[in-house]
N, C-alpha and C. Protein backbone atom coordinates (compact mmCIF):
# COMPACT_ATOMS: atom_id res chain seq x y z
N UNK A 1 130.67 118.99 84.55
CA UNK A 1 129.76 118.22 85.41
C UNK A 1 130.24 116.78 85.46
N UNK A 2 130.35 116.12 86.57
CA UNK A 2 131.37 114.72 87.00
C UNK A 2 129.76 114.15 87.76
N UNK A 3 129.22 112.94 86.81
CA UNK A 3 127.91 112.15 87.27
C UNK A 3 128.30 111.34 88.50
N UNK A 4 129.94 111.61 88.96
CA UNK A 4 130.31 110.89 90.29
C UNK A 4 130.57 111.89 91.64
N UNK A 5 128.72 112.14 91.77
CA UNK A 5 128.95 113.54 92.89
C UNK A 5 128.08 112.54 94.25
N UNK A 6 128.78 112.56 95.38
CA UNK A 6 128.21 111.39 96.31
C UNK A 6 126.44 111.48 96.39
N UNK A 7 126.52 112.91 96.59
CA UNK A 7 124.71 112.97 96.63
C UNK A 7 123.98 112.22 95.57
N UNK A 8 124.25 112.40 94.28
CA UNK A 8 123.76 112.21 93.46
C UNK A 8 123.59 110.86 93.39
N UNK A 9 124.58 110.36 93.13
CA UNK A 9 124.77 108.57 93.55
C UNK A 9 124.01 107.93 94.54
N UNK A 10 124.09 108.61 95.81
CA UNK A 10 123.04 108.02 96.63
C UNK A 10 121.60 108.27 96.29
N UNK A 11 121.33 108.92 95.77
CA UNK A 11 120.30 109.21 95.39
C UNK A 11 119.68 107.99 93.76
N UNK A 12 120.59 108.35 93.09
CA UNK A 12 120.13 107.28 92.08
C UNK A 12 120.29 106.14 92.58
N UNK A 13 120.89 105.54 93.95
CA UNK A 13 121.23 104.37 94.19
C UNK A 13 119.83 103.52 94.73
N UNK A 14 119.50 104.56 95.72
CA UNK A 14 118.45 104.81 96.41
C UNK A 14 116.74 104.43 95.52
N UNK A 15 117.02 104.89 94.16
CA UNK A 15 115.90 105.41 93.34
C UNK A 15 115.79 103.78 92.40
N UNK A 16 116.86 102.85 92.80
CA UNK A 16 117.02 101.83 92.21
C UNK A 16 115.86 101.04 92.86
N UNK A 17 116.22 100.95 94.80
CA UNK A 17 115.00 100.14 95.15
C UNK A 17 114.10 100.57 95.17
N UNK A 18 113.51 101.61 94.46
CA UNK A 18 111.81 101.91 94.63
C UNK A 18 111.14 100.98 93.18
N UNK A 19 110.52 100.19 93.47
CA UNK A 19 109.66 99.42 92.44
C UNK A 19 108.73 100.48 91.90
N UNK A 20 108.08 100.55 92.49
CA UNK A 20 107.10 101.60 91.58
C UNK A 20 107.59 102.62 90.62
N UNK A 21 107.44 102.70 89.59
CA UNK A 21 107.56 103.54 88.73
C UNK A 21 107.32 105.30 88.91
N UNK A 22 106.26 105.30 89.46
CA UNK A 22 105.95 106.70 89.39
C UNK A 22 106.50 107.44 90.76
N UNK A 23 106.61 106.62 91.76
CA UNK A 23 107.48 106.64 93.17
C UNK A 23 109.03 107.13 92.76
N UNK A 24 109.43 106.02 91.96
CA UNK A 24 111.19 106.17 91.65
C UNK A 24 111.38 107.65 91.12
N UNK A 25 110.72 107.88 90.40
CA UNK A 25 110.78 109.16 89.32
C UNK A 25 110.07 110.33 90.28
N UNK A 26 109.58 110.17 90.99
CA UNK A 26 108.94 111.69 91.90
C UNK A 26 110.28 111.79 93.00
N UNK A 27 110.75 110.09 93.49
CA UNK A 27 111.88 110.52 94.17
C UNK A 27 113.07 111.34 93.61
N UNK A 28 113.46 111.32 92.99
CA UNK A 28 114.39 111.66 91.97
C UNK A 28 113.80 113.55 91.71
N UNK A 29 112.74 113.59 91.30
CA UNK A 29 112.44 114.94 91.27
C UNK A 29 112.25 115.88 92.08
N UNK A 30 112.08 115.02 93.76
CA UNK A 30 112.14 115.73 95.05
C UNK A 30 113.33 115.95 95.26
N UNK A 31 114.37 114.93 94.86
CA UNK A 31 115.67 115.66 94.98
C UNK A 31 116.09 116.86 94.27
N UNK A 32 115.72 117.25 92.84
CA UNK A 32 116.17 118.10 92.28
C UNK A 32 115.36 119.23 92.75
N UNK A 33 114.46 119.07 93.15
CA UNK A 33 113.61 120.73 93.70
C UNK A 33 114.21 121.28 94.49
N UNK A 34 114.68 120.28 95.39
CA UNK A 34 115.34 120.67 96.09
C UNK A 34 117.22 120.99 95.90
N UNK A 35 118.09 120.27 95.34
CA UNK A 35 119.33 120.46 95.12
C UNK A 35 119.51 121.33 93.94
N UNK A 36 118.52 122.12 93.58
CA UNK A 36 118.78 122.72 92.22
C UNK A 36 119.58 123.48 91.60
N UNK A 37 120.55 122.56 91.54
CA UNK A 37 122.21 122.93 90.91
C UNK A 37 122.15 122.58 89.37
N UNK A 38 122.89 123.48 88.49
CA UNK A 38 122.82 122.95 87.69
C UNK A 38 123.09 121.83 86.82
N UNK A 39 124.29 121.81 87.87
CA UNK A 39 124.96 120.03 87.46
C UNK A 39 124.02 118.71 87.77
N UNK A 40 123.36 119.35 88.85
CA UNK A 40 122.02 117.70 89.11
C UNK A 40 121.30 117.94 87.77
N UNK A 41 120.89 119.29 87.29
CA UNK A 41 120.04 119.00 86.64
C UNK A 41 120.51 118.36 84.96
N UNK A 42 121.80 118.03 84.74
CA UNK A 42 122.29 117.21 84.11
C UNK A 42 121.90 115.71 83.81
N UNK A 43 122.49 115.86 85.42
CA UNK A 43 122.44 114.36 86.26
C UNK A 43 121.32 113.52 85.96
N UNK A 44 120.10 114.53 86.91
CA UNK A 44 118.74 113.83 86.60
C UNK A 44 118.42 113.72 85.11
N UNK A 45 118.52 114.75 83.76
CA UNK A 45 118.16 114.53 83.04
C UNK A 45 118.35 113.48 82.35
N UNK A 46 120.09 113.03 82.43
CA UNK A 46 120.30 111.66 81.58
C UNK A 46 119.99 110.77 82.48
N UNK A 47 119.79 110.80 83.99
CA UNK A 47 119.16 109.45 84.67
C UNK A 47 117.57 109.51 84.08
N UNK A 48 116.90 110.10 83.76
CA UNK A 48 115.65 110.04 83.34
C UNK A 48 115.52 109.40 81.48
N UNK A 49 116.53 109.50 81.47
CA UNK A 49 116.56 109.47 79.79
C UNK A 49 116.92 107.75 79.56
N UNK A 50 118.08 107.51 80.33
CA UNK A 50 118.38 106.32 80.21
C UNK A 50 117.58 105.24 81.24
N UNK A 51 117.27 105.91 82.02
CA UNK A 51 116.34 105.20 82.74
C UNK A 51 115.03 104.42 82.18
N UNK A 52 114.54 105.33 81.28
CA UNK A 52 112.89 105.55 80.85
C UNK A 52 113.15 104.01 79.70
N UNK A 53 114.72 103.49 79.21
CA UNK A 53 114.48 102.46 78.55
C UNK A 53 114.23 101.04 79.00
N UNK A 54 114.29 101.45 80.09
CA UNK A 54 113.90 100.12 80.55
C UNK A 54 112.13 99.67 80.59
N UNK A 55 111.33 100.78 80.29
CA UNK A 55 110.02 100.42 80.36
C UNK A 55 109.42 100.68 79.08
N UNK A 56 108.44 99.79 78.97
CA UNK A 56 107.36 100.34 77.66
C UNK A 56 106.74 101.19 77.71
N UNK A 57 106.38 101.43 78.51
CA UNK A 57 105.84 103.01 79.23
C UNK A 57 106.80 104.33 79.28
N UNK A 58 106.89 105.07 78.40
CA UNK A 58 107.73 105.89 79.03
C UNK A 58 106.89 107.41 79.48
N UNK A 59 105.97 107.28 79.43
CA UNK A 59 105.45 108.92 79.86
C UNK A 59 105.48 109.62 81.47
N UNK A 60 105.70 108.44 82.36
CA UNK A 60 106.23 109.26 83.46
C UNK A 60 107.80 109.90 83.32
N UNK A 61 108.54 109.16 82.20
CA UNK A 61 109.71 109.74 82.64
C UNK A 61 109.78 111.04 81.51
N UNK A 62 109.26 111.30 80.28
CA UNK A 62 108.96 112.26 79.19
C UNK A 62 108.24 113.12 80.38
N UNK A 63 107.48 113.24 80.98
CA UNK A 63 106.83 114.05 81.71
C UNK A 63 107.37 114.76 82.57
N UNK A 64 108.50 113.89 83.56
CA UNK A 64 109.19 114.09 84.38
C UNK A 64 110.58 115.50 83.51
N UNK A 65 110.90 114.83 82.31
CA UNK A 65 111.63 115.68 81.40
C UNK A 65 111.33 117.01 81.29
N UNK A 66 109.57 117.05 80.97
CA UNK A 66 109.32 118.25 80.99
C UNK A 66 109.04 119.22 81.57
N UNK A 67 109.02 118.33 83.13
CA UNK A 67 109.11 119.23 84.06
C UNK A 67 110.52 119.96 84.97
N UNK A 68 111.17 119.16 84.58
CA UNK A 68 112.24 119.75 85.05
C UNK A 68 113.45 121.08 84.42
N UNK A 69 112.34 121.01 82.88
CA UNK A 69 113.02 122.15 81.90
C UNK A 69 112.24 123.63 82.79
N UNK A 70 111.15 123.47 83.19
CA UNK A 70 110.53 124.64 84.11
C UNK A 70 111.28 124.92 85.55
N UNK A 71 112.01 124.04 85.69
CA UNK A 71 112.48 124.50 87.08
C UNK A 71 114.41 125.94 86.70
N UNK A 72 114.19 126.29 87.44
CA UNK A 72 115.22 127.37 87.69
C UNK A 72 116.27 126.87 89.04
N UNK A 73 117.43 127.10 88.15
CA UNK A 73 119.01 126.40 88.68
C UNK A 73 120.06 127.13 89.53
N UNK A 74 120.68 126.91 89.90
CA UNK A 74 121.42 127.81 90.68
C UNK A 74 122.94 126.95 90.31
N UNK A 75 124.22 127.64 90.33
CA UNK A 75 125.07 127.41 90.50
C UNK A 75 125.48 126.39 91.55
N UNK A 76 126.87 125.96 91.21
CA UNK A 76 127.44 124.85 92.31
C UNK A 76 127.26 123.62 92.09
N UNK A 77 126.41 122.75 93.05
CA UNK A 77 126.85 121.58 93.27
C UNK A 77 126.27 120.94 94.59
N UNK A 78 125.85 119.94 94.67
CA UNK A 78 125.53 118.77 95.59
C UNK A 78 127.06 118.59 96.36
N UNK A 79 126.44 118.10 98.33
CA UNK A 79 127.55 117.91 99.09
C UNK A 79 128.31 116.58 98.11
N UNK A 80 129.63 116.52 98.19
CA UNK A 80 130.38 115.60 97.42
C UNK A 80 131.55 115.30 98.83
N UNK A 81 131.30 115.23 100.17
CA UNK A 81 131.98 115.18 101.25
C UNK A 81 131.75 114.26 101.74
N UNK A 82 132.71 113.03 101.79
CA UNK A 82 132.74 111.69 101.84
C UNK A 82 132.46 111.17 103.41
N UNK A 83 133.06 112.83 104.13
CA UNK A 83 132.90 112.43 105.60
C UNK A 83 131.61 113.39 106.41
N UNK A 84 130.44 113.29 105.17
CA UNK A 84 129.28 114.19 105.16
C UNK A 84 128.67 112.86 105.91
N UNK A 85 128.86 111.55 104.82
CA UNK A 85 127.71 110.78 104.96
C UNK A 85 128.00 109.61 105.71
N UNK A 86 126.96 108.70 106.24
CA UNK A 86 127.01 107.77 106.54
C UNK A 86 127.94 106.44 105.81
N UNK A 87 128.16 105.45 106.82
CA UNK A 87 129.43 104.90 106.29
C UNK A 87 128.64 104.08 105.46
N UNK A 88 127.21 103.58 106.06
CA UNK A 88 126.44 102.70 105.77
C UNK A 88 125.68 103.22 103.54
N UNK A 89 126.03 104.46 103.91
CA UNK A 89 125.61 105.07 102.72
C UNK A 89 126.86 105.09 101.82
N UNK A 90 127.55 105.10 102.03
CA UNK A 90 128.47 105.15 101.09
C UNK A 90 128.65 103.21 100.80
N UNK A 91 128.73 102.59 101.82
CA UNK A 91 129.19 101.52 101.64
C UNK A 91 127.99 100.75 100.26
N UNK A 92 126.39 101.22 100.69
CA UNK A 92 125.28 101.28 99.17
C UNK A 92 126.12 101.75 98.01
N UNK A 93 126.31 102.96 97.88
CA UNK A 93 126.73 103.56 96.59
C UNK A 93 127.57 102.53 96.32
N UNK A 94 128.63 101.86 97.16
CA UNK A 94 129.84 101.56 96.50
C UNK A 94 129.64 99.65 96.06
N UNK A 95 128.31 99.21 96.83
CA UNK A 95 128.25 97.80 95.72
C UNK A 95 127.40 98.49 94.72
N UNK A 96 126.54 99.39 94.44
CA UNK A 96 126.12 99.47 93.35
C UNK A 96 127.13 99.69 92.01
N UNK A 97 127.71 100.49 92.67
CA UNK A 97 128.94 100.41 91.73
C UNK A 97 129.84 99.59 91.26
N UNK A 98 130.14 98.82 92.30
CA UNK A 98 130.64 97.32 91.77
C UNK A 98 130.39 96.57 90.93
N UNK A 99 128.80 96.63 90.82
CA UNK A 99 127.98 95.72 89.88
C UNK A 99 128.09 96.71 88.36
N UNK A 100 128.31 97.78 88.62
CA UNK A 100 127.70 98.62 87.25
C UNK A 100 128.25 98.11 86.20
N UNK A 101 128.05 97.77 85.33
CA UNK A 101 128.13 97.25 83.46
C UNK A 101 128.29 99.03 82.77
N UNK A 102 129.25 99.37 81.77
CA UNK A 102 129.32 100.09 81.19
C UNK A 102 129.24 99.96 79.40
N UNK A 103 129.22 98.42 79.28
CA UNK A 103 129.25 98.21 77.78
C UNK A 103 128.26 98.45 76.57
N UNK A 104 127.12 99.18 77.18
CA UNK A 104 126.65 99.54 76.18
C UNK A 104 126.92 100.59 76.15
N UNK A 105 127.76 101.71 77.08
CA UNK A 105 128.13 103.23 76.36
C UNK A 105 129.70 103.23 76.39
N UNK A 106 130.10 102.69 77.17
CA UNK A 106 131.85 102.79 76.82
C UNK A 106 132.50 101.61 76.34
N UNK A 107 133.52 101.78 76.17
CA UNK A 107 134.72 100.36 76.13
C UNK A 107 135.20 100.37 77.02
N UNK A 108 134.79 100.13 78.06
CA UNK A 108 135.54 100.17 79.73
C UNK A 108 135.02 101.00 80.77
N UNK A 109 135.38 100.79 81.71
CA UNK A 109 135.03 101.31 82.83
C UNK A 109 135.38 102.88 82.53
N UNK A 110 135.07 103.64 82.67
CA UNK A 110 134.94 105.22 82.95
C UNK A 110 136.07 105.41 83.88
N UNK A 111 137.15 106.49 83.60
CA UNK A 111 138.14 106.64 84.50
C UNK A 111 137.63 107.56 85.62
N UNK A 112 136.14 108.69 85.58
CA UNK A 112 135.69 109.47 86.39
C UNK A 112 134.98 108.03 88.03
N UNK A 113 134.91 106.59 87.03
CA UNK A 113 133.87 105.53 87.84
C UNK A 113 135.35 105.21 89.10
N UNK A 114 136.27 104.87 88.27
CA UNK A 114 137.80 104.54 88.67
C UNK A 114 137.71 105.39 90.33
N UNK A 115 137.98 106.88 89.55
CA UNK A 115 138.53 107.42 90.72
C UNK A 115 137.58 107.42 91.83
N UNK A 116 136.34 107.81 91.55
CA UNK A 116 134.61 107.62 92.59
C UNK A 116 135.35 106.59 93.49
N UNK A 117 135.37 105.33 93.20
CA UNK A 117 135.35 103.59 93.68
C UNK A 117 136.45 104.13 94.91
N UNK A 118 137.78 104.65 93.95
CA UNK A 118 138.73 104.88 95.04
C UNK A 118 138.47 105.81 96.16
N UNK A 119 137.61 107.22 95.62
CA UNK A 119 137.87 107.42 97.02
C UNK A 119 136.70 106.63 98.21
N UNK A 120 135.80 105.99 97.26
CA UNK A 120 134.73 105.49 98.56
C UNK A 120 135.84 104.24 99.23
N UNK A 121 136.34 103.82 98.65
CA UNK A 121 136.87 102.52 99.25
C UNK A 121 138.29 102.97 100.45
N UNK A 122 139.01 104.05 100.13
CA UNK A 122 139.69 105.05 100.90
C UNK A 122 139.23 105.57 102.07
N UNK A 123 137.77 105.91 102.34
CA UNK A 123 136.91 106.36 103.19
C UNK A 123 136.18 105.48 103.92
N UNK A 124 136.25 104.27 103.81
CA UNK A 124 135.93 103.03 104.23
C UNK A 124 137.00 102.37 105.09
N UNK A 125 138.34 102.54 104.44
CA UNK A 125 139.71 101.77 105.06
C UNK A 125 139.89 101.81 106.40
């Protein structure tokens, strides 16, 4: 499972500007009801996990956890087809990514972040 699948990205990118708390996290779970691959359900789980530290609150996202252990998965994978999406959408994913900080889990940039950047910026040219 590669956390650099375009859907997915737009989607967490997406889930960044929702202020509301309980909004961000239902968005995020409308996606997986619907994409229910097993690799999102990766995806979402550690976006829910690492997500949830940013608040003192964490029971929408523990909740959200436990609901997504009830859902049933299917093989495959989210569209990852660069010339699926909007240019305007990719061009989102790709400052979010610009900005991303990795130093509290790696020593560097992620070589899976590397190649992502390249092909959005390839698909842009």
């Amino acid at each position: 499972m590669n956390k650099f699948n375009m859907t997915w990205q737009l989607i967490r990118t997406k889930a960044k500007l929702i202020k509301d708390v309980n909004q961000k996290v239902d968005y995020v779970l409308n996606f997986i009801k619907e994409d229910n691959y097993f690799s999102n359900y990766d995806r979402v789980k550690n976006w829910l996990r690492t997500s949830s530290y940013a608040y003192k609150d964490r029971s929408v996202f523990n909740n959200a956890l436990s609901f997504i252990e009830t859902l049933e998965y299917i093989d495959g994978d989210s569209d990852d087809d660069l010339n699926n999406f909007d240019k305007s959408e990719i061009e989102m994913v790709l400052k979010d990514l610009n900005k991303r900080k990795y130093n509290f889990q790696f020593n560097g940039v992620p070589k899976d972040h590397i190649v992502f950047v390249g092909r959005l910026n390839e698909v842009l040219s």
